[in-house]
N, C-alpha and C. Protein backbone atom coordinates (compact mmCIF):
# COMPACT_ATOMS: atom_id res chain seq x y z
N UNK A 1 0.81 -1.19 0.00
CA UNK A 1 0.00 0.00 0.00
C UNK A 1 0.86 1.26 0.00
N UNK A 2 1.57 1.26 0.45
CA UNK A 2 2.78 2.40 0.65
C UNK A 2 3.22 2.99 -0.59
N UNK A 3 3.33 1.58 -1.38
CA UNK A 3 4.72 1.92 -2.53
C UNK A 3 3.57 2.55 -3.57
N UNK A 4 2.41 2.17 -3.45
CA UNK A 4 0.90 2.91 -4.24
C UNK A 4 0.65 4.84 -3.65
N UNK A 5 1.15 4.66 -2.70
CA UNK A 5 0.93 6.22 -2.16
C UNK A 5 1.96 6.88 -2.69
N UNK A 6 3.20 6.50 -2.22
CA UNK A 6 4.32 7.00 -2.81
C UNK A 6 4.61 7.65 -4.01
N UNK A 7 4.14 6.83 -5.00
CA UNK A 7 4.50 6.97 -5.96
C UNK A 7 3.44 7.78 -6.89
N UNK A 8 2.47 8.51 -6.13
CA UNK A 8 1.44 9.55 -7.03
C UNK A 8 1.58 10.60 -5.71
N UNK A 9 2.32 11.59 -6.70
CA UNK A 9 2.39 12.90 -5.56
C UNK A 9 1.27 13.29 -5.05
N UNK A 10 -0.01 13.48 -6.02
CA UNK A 10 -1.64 13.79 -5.17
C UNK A 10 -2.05 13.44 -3.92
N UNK A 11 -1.51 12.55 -3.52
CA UNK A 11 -1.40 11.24 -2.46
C UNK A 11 -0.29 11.34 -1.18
N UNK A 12 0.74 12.37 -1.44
CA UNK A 12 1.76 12.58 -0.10
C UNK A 12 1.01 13.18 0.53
N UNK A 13 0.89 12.11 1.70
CA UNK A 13 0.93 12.91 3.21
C UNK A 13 -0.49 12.28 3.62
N UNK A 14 -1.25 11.49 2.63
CA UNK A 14 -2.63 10.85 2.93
C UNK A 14 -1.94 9.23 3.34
N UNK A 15 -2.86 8.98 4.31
CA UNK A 15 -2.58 7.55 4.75
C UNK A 15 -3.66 6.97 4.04
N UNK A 16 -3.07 5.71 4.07
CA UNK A 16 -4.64 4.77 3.33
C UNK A 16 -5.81 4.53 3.81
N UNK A 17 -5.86 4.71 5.40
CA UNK A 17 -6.73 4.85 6.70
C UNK A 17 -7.78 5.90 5.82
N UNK A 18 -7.06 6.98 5.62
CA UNK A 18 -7.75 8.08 5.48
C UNK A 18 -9.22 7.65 4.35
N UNK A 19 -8.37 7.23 2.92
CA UNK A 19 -8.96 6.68 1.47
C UNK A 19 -10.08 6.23 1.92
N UNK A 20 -10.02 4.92 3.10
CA UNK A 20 -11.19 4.24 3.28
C UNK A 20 -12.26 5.29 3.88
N UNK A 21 -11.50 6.00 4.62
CA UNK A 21 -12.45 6.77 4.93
C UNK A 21 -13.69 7.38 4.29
N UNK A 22 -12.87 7.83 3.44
CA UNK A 22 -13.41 8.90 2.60
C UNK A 22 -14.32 8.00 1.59
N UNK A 23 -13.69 6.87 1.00
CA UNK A 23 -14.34 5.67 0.61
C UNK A 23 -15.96 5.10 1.31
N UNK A 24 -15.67 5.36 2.31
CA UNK A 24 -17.11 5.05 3.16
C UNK A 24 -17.64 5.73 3.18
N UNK A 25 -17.30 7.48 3.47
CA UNK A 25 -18.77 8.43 3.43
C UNK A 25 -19.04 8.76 2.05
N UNK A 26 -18.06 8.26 1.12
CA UNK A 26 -19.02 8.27 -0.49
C UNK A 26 -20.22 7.25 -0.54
N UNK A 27 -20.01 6.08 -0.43
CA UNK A 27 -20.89 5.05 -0.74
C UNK A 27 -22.01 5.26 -0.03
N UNK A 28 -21.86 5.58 1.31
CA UNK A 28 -23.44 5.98 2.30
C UNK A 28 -24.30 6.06 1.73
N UNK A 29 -24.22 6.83 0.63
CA UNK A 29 -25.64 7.02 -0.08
C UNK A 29 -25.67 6.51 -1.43
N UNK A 30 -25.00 5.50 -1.79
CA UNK A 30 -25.17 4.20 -2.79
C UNK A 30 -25.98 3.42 -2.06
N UNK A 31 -25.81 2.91 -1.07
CA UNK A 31 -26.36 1.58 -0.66
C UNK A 31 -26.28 2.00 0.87
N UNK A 32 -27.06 0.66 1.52
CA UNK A 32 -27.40 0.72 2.98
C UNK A 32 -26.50 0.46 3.67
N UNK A 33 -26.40 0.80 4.40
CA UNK A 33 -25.14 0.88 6.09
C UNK A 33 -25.17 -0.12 6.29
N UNK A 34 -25.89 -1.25 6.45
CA UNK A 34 -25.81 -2.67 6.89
C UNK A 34 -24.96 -3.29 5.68
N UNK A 35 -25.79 -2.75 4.15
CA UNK A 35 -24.63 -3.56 3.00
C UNK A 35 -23.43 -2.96 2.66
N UNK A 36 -23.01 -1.32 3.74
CA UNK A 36 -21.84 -0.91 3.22
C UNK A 36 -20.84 -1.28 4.23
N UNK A 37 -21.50 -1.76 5.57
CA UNK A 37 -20.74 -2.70 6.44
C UNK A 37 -20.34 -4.33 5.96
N UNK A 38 -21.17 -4.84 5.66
CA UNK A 38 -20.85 -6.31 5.16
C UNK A 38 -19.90 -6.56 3.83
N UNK A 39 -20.38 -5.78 3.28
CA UNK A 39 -19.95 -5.81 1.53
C UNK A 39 -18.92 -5.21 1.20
N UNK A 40 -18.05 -3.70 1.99
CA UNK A 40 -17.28 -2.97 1.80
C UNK A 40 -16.18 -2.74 2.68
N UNK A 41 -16.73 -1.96 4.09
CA UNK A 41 -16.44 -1.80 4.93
C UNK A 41 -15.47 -2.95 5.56
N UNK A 42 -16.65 -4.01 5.61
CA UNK A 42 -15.47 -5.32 6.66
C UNK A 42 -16.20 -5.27 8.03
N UNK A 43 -16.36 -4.36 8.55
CA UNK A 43 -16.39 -4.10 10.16
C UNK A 43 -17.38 -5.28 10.62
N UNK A 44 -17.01 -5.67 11.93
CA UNK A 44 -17.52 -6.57 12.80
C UNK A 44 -19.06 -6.08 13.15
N UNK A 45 -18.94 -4.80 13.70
CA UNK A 45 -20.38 -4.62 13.86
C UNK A 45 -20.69 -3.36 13.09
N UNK A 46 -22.00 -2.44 13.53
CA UNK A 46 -22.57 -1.61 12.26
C UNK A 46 -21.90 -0.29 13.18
N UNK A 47 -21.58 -0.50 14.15
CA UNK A 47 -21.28 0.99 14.97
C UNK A 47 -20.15 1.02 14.85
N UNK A 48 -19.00 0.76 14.41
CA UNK A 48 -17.65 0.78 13.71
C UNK A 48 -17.54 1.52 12.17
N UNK A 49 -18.79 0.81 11.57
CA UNK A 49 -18.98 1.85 10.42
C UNK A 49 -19.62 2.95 10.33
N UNK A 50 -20.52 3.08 11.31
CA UNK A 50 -21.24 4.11 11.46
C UNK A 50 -20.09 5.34 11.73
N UNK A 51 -18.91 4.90 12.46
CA UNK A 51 -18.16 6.15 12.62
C UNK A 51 -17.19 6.54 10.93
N UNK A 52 -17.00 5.70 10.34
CA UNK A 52 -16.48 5.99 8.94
C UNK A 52 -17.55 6.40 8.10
N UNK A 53 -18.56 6.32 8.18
CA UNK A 53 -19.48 6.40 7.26
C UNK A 53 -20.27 8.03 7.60
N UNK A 54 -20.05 9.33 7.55
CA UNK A 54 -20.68 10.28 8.37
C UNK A 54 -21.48 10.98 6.45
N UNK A 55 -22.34 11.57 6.71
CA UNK A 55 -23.09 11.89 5.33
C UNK A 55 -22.71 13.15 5.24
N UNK A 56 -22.02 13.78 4.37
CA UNK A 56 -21.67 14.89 3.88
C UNK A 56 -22.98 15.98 3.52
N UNK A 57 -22.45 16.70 3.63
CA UNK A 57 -23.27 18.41 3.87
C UNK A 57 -23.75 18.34 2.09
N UNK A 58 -23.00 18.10 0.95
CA UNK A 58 -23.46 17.58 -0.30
C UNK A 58 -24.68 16.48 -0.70
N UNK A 59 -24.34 14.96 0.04
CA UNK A 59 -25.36 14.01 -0.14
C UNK A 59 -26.08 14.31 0.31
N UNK A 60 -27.09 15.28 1.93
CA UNK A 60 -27.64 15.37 2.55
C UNK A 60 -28.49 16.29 1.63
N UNK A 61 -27.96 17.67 1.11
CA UNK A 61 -28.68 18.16 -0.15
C UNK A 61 -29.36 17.43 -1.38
N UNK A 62 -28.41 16.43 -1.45
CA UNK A 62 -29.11 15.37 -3.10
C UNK A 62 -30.48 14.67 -2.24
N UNK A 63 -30.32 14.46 -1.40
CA UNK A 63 -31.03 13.45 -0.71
C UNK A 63 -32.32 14.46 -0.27
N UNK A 64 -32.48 15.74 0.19
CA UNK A 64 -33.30 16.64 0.26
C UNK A 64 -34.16 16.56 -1.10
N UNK A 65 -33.08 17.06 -1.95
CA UNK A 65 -33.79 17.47 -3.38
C UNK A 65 -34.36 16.65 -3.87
N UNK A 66 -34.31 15.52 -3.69
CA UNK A 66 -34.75 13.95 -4.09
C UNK A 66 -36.55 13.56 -3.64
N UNK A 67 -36.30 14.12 -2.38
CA UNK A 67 -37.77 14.18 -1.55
C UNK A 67 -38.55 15.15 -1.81
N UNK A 68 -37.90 16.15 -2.08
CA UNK A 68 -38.84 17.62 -2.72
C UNK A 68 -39.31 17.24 -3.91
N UNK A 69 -38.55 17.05 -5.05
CA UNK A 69 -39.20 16.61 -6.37
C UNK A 69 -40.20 15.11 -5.96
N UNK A 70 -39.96 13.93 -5.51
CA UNK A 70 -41.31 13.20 -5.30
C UNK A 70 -42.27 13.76 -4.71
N UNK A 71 -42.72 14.86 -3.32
CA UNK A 71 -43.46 15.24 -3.09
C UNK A 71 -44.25 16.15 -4.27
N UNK A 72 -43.27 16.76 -5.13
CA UNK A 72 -43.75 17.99 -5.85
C UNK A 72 -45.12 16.84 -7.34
N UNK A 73 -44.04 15.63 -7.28
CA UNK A 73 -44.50 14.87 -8.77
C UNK A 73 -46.02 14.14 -7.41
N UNK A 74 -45.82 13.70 -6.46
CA UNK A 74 -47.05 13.14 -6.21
C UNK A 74 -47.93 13.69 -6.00
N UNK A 75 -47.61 14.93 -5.33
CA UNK A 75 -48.64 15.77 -4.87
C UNK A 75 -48.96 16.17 -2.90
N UNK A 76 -48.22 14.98 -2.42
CA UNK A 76 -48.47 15.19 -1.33
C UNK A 76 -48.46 16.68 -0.43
């Protein structure tokens, strides 16, 4: 993993710790926390991922706008 960091300057000074990180609060809102624990993640239980997995100030907007337009198309 090292000799992969190393060798792309974009990448000095990021640990691979970090990647997953960042790796996990992307997917959050692909798929469910239970399948981004089992399937991705690894973690033993769901509260291990729950701390890698935090929803960005971005997805939380898509995810707004998402509910506004079905309310707007159903009518509710």
């Amino acid at each position: 993993m090292v000799d992969l960091i190393d060798g792309t300057p974009e990448l000095q000074g990021i640990r691979f710790h970090d990647l997953r990180h960042t790796f996990g609060t992307e997917c959050v809102g692909l798929m469910g926390i239970h399948d981004l624990r089992a399937l991705i993640m690894g973690h033993e239980t769901i509260q291990m991922t729950l701390r890698y997995s935090k929803v960005n100030s971005k997805r939380a907007e898509e995810v707004a706008q998402a509910v506004f337009e079905k309310i707007a198309t159903y009518g509710y």
